[in-house]
PDB file of N, CA and C in Angstrom:
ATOM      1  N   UNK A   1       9.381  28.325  16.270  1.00  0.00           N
ATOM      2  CA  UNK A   1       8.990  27.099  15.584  1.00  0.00           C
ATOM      3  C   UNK A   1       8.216  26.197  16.548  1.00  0.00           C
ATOM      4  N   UNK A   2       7.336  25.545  15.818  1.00  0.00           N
ATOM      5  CA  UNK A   2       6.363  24.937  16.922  1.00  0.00           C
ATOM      6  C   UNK A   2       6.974  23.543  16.950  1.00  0.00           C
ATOM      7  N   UNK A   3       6.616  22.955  17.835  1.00  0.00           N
ATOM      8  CA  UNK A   3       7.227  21.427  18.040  1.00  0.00           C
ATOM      9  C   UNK A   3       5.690  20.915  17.884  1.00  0.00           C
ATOM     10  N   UNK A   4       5.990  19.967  17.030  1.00  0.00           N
ATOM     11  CA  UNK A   4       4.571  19.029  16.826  1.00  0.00           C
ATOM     12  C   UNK A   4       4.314  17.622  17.636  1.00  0.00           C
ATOM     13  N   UNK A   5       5.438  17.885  18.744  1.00  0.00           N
ATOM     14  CA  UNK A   5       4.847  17.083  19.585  1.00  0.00           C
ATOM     15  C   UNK A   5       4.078  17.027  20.820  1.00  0.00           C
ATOM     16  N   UNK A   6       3.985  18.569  21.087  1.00  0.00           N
ATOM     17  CA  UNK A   6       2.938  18.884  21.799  1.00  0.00           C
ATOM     18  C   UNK A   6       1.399  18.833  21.908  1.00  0.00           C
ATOM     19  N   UNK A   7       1.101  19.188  23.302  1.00  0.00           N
ATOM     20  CA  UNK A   7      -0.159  18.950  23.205  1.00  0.00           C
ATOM     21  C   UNK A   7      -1.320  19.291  21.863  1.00  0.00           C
ATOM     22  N   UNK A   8      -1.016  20.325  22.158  1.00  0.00           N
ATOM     23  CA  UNK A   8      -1.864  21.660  21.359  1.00  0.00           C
ATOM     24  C   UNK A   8      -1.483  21.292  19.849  1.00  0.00           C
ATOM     25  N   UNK A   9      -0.196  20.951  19.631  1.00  0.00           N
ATOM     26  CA  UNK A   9       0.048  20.502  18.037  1.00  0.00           C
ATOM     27  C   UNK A   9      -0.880  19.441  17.707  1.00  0.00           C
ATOM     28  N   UNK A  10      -0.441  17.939  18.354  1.00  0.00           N
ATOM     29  CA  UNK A  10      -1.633  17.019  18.181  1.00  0.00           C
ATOM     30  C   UNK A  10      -3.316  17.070  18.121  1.00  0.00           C
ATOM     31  N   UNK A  11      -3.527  18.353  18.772  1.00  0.00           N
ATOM     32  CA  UNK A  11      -4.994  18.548  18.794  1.00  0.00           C
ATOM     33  C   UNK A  11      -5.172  19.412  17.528  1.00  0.00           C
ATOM     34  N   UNK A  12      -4.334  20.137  17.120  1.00  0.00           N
ATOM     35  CA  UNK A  12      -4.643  20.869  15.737  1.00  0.00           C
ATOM     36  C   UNK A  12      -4.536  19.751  14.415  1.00  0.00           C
ATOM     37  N   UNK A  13      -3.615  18.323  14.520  1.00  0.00           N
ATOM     38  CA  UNK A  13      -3.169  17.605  13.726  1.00  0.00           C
ATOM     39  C   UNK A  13      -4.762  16.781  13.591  1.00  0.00           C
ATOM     40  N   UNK A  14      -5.502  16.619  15.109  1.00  0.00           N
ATOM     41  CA  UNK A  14      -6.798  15.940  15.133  1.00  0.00           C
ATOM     42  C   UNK A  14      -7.727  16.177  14.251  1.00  0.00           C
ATOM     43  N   UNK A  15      -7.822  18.031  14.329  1.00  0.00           N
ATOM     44  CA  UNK A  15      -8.439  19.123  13.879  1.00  0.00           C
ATOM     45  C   UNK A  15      -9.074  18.609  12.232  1.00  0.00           C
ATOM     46  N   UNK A  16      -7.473  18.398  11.643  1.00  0.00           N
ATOM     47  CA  UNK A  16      -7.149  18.279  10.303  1.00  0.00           C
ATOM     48  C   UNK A  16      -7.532  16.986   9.520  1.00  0.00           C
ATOM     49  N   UNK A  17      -7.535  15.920  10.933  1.00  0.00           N
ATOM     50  CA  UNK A  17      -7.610  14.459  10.113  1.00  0.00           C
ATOM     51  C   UNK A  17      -9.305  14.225  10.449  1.00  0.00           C
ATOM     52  N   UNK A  18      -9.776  14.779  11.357  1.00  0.00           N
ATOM     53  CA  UNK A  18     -11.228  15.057  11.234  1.00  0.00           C
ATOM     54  C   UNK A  18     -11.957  15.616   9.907  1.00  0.00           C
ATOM     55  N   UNK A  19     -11.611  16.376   9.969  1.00  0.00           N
ATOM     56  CA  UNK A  19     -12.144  17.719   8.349  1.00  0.00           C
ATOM     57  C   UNK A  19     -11.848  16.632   7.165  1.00  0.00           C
ATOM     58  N   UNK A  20     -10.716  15.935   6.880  1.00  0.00           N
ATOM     59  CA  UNK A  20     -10.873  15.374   5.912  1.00  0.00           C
ATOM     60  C   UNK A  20     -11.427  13.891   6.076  1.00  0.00           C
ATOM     61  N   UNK A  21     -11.477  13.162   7.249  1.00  0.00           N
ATOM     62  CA  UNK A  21     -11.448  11.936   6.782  1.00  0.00           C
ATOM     63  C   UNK A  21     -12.756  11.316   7.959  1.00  0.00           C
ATOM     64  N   UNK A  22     -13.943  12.040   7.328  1.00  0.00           N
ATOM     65  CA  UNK A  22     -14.818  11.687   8.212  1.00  0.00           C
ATOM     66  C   UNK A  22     -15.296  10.086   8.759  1.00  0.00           C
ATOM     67  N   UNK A  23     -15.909   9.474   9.636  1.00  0.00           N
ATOM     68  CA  UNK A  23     -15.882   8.008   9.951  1.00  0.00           C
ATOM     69  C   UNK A  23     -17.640   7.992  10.527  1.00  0.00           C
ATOM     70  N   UNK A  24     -18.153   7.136  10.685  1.00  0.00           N
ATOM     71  CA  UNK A  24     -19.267   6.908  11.382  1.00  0.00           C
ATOM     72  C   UNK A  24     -18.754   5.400  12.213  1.00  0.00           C
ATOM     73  N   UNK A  25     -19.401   5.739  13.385  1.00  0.00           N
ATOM     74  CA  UNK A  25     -19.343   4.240  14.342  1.00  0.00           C
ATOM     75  C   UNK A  25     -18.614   3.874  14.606  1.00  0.00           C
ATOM     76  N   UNK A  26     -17.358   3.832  14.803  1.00  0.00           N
ATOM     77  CA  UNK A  26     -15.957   3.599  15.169  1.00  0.00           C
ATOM     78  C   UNK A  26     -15.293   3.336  16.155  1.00  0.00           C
ATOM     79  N   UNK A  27     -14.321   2.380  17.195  1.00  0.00           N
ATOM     80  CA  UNK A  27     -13.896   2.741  18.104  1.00  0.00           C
ATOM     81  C   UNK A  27     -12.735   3.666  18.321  1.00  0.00           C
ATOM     82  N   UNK A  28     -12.371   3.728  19.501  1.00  0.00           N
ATOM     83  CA  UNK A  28     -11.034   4.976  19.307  1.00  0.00           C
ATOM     84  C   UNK A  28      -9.976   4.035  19.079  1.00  0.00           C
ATOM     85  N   UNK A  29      -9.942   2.860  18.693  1.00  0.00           N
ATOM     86  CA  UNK A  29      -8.545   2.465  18.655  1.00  0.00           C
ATOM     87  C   UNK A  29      -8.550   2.386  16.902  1.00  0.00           C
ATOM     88  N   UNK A  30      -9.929   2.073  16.336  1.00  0.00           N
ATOM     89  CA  UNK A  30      -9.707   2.151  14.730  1.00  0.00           C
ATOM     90  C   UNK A  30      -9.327   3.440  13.967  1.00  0.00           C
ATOM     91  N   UNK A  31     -10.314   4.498  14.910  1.00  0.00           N
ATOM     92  CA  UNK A  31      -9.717   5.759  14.549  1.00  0.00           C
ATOM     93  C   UNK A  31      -8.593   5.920  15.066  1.00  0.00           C
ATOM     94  N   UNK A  32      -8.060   5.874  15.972  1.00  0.00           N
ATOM     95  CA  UNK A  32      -6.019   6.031  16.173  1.00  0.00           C
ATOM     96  C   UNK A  32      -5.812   5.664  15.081  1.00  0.00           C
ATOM     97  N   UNK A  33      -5.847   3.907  14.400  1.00  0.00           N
ATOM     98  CA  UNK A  33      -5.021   4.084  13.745  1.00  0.00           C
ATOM     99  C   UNK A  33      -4.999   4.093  12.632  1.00  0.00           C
ATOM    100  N   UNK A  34      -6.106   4.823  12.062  1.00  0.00           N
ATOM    101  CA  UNK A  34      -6.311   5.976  10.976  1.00  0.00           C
ATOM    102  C   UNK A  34      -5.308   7.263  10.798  1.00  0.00           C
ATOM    103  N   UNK A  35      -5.659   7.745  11.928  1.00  0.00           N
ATOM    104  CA  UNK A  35      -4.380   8.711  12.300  1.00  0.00           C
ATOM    105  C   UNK A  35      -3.059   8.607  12.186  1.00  0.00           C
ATOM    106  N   UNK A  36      -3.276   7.425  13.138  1.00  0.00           N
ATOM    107  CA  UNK A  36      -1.154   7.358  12.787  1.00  0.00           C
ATOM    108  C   UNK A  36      -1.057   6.882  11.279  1.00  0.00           C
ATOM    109  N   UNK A  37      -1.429   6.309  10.564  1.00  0.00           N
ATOM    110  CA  UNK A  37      -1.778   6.387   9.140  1.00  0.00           C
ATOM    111  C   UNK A  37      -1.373   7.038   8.480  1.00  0.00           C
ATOM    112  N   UNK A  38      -2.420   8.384   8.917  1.00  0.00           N
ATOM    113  CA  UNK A  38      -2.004   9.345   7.942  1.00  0.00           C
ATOM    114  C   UNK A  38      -1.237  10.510   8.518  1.00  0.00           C
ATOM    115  N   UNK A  39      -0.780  10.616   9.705  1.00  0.00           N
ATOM    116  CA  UNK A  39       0.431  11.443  10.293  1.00  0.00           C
ATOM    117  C   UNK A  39       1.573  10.303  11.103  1.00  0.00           C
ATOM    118  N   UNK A  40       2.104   9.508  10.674  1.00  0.00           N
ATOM    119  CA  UNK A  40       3.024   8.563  10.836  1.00  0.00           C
ATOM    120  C   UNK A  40       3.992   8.868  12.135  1.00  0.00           C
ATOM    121  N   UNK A  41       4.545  10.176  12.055  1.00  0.00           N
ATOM    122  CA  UNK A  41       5.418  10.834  12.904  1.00  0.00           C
ATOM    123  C   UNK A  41       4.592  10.665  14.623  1.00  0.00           C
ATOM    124  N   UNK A  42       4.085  10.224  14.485  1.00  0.00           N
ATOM    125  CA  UNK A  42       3.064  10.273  16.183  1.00  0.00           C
ATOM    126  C   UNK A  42       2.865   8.653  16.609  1.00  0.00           C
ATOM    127  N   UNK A  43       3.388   7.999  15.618  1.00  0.00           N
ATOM    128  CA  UNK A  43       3.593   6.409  16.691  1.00  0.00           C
ATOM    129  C   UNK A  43       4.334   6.176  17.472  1.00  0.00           C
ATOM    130  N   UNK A  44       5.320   7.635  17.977  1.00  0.00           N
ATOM    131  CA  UNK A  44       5.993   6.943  19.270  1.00  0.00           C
ATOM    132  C   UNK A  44       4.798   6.619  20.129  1.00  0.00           C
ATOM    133  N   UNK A  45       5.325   5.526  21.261  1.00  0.00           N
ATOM    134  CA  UNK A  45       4.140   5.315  22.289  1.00  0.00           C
ATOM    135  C   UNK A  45       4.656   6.139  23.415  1.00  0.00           C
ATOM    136  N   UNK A  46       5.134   7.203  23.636  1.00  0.00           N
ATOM    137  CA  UNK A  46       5.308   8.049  24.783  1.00  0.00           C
ATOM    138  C   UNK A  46       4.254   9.251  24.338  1.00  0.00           C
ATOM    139  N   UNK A  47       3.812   9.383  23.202  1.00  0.00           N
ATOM    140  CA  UNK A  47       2.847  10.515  22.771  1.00  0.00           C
ATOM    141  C   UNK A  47       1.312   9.551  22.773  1.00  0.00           C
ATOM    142  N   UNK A  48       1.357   8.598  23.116  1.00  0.00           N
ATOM    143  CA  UNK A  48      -0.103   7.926  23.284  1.00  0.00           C
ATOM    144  C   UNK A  48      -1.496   8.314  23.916  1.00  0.00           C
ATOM    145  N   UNK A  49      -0.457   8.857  25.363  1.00  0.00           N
ATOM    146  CA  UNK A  49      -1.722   9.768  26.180  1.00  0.00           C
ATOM    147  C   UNK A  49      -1.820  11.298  25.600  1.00  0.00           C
ATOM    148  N   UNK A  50      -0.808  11.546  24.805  1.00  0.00           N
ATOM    149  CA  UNK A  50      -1.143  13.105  24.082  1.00  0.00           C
ATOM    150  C   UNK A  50      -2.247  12.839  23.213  1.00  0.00           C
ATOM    151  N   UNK A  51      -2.117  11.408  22.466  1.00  0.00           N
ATOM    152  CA  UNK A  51      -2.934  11.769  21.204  1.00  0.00           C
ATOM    153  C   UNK A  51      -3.995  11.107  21.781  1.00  0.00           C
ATOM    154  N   UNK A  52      -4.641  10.548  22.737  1.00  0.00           N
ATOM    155  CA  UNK A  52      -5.671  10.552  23.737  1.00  0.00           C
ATOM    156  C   UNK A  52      -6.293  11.538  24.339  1.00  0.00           C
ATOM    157  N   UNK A  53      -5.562  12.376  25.063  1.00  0.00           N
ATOM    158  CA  UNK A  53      -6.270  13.775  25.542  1.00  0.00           C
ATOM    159  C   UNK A  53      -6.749  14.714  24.697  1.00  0.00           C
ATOM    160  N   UNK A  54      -5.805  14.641  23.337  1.00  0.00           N
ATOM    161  CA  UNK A  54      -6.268  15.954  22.018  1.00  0.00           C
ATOM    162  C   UNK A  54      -7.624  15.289  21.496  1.00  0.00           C
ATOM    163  N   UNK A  55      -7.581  13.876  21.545  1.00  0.00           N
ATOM    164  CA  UNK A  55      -9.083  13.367  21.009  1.00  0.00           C
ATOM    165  C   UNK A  55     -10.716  13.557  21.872  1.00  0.00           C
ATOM    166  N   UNK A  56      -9.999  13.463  23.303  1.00  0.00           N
ATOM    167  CA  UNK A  56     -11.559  13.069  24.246  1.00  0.00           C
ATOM    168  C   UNK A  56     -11.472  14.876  24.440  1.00  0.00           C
ATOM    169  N   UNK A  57     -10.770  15.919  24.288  1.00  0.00           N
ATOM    170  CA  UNK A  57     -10.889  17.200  24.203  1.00  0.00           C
ATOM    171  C   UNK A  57     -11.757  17.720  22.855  1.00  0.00           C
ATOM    172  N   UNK A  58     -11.716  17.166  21.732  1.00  0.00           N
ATOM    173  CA  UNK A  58     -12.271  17.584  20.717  1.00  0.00           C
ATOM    174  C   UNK A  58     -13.323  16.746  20.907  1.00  0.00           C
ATOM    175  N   UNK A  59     -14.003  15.444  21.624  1.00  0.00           N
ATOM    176  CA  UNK A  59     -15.157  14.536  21.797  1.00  0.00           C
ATOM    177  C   UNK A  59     -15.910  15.964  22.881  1.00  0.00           C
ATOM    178  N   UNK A  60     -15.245  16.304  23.557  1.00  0.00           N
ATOM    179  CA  UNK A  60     -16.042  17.333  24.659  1.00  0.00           C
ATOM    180  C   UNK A  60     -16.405  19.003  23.769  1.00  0.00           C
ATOM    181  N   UNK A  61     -15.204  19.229  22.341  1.00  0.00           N
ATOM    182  CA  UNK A  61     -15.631  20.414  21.962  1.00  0.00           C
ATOM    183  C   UNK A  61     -16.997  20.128  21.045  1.00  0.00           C
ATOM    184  N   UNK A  62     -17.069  18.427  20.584  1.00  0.00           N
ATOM    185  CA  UNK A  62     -18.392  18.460  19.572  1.00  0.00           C
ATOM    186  C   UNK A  62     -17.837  17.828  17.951  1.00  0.00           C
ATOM    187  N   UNK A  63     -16.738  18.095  18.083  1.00  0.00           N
ATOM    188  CA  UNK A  63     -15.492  17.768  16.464  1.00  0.00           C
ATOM    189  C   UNK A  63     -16.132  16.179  16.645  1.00  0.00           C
ATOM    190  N   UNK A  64     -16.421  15.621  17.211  1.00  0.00           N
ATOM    191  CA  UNK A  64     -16.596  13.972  17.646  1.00  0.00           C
ATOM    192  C   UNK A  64     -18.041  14.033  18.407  1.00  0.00           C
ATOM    193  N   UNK A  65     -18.919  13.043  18.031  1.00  0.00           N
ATOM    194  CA  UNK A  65     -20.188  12.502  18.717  1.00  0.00           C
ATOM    195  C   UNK A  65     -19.634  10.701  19.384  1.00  0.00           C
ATOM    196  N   UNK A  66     -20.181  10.425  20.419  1.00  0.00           N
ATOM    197  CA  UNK A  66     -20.115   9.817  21.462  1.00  0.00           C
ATOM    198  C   UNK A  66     -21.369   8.665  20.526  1.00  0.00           C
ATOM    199  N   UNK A  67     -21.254   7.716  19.708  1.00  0.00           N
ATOM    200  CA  UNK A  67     -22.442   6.647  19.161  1.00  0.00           C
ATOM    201  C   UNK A  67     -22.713   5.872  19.783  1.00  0.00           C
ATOM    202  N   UNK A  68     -22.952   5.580  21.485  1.00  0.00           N
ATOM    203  CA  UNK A  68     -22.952   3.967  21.686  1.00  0.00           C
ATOM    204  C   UNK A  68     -23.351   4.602  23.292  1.00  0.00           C
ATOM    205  N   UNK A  69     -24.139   3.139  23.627  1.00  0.00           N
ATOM    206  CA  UNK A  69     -24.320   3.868  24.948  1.00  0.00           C
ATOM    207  C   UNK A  69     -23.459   3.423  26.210  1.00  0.00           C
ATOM    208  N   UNK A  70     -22.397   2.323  25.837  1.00  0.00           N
ATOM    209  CA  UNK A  70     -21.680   1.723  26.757  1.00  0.00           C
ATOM    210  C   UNK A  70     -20.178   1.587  25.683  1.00  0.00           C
ATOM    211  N   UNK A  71     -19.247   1.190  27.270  1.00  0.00           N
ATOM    212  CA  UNK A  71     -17.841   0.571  26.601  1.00  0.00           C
ATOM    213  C   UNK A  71     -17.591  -0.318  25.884  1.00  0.00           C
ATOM    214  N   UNK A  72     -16.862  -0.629  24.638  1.00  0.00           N
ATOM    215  CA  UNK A  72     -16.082   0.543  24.028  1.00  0.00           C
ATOM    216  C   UNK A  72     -17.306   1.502  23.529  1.00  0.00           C
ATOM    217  N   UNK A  73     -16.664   2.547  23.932  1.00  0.00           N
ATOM    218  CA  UNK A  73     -17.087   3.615  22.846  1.00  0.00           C
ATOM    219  C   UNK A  73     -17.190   3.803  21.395  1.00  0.00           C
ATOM    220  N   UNK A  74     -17.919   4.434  20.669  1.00  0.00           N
ATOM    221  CA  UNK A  74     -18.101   4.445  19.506  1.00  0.00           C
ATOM    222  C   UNK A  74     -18.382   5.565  18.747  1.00  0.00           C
ATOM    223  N   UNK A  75     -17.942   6.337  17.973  1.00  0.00           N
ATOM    224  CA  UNK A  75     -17.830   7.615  17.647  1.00  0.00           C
ATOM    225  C   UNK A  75     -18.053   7.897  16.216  1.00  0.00           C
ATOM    226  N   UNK A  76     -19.017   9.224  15.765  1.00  0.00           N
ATOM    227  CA  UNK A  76     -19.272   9.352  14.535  1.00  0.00           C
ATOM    228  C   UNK A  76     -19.156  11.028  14.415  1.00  0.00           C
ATOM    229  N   UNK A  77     -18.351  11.277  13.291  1.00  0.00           N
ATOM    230  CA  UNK A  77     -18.566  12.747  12.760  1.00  0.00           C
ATOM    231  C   UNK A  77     -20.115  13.298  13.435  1.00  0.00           C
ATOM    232  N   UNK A  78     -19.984  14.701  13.602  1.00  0.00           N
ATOM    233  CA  UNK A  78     -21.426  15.185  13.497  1.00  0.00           C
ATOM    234  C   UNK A  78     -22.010  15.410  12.002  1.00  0.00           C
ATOM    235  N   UNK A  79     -20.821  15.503  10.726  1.00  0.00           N
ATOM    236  CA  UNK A  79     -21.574  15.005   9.590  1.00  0.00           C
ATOM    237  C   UNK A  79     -22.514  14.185   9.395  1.00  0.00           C
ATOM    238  N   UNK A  80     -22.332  13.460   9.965  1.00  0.00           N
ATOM    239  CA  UNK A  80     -23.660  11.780   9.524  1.00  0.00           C
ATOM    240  C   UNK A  80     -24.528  12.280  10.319  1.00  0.00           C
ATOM    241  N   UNK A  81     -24.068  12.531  12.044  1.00  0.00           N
ATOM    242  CA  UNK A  81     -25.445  13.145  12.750  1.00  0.00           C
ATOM    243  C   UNK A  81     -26.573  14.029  12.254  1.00  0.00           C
ATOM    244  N   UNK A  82     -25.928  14.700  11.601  1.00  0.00           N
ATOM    245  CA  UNK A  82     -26.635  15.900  11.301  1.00  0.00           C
ATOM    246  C   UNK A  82     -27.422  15.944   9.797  1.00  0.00           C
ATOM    247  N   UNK A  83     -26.859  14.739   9.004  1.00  0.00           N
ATOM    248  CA  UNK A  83     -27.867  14.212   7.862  1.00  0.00           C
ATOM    249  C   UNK A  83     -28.830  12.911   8.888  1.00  0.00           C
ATOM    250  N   UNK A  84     -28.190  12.468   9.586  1.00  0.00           N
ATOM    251  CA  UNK A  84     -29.820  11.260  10.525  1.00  0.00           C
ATOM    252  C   UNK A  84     -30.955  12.077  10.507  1.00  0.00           C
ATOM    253  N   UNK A  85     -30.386  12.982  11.812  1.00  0.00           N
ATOM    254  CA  UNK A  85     -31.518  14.095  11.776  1.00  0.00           C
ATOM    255  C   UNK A  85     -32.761  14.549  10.929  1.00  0.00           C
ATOM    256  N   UNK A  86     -31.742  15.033   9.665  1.00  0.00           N
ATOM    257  CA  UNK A  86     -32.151  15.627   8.573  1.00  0.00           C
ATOM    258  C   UNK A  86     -33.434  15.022   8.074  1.00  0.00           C
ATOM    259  N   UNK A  87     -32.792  13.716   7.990  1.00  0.00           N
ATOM    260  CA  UNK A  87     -33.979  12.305   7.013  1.00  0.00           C
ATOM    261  C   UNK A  87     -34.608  12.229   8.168  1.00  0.00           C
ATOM    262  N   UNK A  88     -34.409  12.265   9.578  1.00  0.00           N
ATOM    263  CA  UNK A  88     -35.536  11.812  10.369  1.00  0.00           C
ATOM    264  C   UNK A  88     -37.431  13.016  10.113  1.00  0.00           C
ATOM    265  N   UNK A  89     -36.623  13.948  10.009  1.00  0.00           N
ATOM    266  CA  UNK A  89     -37.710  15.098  10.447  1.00  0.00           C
ATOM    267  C   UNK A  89     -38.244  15.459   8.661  1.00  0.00           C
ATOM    268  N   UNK A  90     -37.553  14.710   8.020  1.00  0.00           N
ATOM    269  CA  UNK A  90     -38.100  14.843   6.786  1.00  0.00           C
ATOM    270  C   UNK A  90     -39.977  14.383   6.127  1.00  0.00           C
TER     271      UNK A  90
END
């Protein structure tokens, strides 16, 4: 049985709240707490830096685009990216 408070759980839980609940422009603290939102069980604050590392890990696999060119950060699905694009070269 898997424990969902692991690393690797939280990054599959990321996985999931990505796919459905896409965002444009965002910081990471609005998207957190989107998340804890909609997976409730992860507001302890001892899992804070878990659900931090499963996020800037999926920002480095591409699941997340980097919108802004300074701190805070600002983050958009590659959905929207990839319709900008679209209309740009149109």
């Amino acid at each position: 049985m898997e424990n969902i408070f692991e690393y690797q759980s939280i990054k599959g839980y990321w996985v999931a709240f990505l796919l459905s609940s896409p965002f444009k422009y965002l910081k990471f603290k609005e998207i957190k707490e989107s998340f804890l939102y909609a997976y409730p069980q992860f507001r302890e604050k001892s899992l804070n830096n878990k659900i931090y590392r499963a996020f800037r890990a999926l920002v480095a696999e591409g699941h997340v685009i980097i919108d802004s060119g300074g701190y805070p950060y600002r983050y958009t699905c590659p959905m929207y990216c990839v319709g900008y694009e679209l209309k740009g070269h149109s």
